[in-house]
Protein backbone atom coordinates (compact mmCIF):
# COMPACT_ATOMS: atom_id res chain seq x y z
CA UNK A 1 3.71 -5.11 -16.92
CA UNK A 2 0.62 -3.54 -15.53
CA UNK A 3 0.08 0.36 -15.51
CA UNK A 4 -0.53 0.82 -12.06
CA UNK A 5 0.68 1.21 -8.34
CA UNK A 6 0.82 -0.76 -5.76
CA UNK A 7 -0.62 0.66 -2.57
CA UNK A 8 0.48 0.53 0.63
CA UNK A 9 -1.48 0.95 3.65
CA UNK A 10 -0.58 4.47 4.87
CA UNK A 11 -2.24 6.34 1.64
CA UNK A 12 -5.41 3.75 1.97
CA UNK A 13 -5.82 4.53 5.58
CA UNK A 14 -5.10 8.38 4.92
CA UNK A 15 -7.78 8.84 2.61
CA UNK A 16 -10.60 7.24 4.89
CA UNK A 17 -9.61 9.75 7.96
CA UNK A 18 -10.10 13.36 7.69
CA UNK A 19 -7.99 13.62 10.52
CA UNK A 20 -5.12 12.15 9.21
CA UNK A 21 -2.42 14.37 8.15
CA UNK A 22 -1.95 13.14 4.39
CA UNK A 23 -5.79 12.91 4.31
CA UNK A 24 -5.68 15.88 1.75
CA UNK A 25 -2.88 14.37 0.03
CA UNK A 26 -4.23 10.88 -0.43
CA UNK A 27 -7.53 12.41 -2.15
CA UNK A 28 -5.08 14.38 -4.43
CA UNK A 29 -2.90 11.69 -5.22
CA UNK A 30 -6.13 9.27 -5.50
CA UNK A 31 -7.54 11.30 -8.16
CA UNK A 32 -4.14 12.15 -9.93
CA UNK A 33 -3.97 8.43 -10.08
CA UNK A 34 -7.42 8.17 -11.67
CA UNK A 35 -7.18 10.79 -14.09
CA UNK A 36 -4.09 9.01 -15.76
CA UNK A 37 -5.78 5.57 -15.48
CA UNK A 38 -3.56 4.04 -13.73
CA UNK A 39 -4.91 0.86 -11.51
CA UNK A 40 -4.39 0.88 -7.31
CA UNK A 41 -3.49 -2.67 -7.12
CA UNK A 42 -3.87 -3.80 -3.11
CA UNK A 43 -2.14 -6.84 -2.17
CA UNK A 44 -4.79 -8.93 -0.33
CA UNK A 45 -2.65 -8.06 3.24
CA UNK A 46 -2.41 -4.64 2.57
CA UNK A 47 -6.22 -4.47 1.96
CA UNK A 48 -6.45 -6.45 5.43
CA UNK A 49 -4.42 -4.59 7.00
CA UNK A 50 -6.00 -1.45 6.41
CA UNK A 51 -9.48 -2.58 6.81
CA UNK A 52 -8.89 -3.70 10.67
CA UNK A 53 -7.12 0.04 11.00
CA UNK A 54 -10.52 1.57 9.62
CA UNK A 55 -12.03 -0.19 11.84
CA UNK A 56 -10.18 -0.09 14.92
CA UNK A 57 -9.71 3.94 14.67
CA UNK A 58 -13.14 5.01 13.05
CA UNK A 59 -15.83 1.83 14.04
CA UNK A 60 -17.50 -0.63 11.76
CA UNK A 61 -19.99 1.90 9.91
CA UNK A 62 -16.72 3.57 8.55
CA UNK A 63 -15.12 0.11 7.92
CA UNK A 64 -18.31 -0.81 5.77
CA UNK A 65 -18.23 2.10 3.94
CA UNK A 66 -14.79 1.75 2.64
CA UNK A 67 -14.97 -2.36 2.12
CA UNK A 68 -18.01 -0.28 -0.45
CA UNK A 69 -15.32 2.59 -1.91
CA UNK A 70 -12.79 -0.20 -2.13
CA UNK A 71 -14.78 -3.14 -4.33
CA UNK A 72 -13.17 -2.05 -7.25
CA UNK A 73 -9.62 -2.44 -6.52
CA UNK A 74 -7.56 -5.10 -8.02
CA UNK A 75 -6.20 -7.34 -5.15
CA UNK A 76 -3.35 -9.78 -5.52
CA UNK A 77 -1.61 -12.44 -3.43
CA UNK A 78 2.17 -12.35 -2.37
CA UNK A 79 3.48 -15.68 -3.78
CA UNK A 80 5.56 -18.23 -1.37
CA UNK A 81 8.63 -16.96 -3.26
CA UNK A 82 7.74 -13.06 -2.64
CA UNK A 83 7.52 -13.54 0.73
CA UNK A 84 10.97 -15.56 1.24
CA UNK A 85 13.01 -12.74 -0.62
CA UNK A 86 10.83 -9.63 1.91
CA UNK A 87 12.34 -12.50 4.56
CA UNK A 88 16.22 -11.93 3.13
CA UNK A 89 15.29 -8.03 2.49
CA UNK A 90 14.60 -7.33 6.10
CA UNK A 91 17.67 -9.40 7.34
CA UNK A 92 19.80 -7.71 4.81
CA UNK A 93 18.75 -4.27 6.60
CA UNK A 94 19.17 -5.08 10.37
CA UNK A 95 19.74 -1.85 11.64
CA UNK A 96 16.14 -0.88 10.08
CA UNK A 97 12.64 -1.18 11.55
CA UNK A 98 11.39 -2.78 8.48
CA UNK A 99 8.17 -5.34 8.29
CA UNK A 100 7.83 -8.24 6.76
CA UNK A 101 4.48 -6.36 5.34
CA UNK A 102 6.97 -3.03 3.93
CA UNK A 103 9.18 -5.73 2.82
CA UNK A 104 6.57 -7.57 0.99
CA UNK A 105 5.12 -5.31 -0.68
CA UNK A 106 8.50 -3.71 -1.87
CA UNK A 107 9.03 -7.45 -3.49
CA UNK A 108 6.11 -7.70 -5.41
CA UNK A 109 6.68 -4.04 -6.56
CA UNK A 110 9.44 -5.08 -8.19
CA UNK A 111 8.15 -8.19 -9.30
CA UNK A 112 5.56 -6.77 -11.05
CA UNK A 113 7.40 -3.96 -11.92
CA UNK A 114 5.12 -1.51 -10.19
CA UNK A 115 6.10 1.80 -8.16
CA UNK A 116 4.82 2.00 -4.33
CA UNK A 117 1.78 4.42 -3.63
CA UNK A 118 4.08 5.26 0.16
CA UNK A 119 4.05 7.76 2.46
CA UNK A 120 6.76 5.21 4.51
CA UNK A 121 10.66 6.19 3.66
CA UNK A 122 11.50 2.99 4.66
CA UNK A 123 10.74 1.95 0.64
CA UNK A 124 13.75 4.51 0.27
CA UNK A 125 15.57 2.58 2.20
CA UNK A 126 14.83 -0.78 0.59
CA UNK A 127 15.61 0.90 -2.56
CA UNK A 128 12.00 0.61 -4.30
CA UNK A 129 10.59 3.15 -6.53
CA UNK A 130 7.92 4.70 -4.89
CA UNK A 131 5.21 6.54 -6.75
CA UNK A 132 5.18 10.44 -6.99
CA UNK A 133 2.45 13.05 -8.56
């Protein structure tokens, strides 16, 4: 087991936008999460997923800048498997808006054994520990 979190996108996104309301709490969190050397691990969609919201909300100089902050992180790959049980996750929760990207990353979480870095409740919901300062 790794000693890290695994990010989702709302805390990525947050810290990029000062106008964001967890912008504060993302840099907070960010450096909480540094000083106890614990690893942000992205999941490859995550990191693509935030990168076209960067980009979409704040324009491709912004977007370049945090491809720059973000070179370090440690990006993995759902497997075929981790994606078939997010599948059987969201269909166990129908009454739930849950995606198949929450849903995902709350499968490799446990997977890996890893808390979520979340500002979503709907890792509550799925049951996942999420990741608290």
């Amino acid at each position: 087991m790794m000693h890290g979190v695994l990010a989702d996108a709302g805390p990525l996104y947050a810290a990029a936008d000062e106008s964001d309301a967890h912008h504060q709490r993302a840099h907070r969190e960010s450096q909480a999460l540094e000083n106890s050397r614990r690893q942000i691990v992205i999941a490859y969609r995550t990191f693509l997923e935030t990168h076209a919201l960067v980009l979409a909300r704040m324009g491709p100089r912004t977007a370049s800048l945090w491809l720059s902050y973000m070179s370090d992180a440690m990006l993995i790959n759902p497997s075929l498997d981790d994606y078939q049980q997010a599948l059987m996750r969201v269909r166990a929760l129908p009454d739930q808006r849950i995606t198949l990207f929450d849903a995902t990353v709350a499968v490799m979480a446990a997977n890996l054994g890893l808390e979520v870095w979340t500002y979503d409740h709907h890792f509550d919901v799925m049951r996942v520990p999420v990741w608290l300062t």
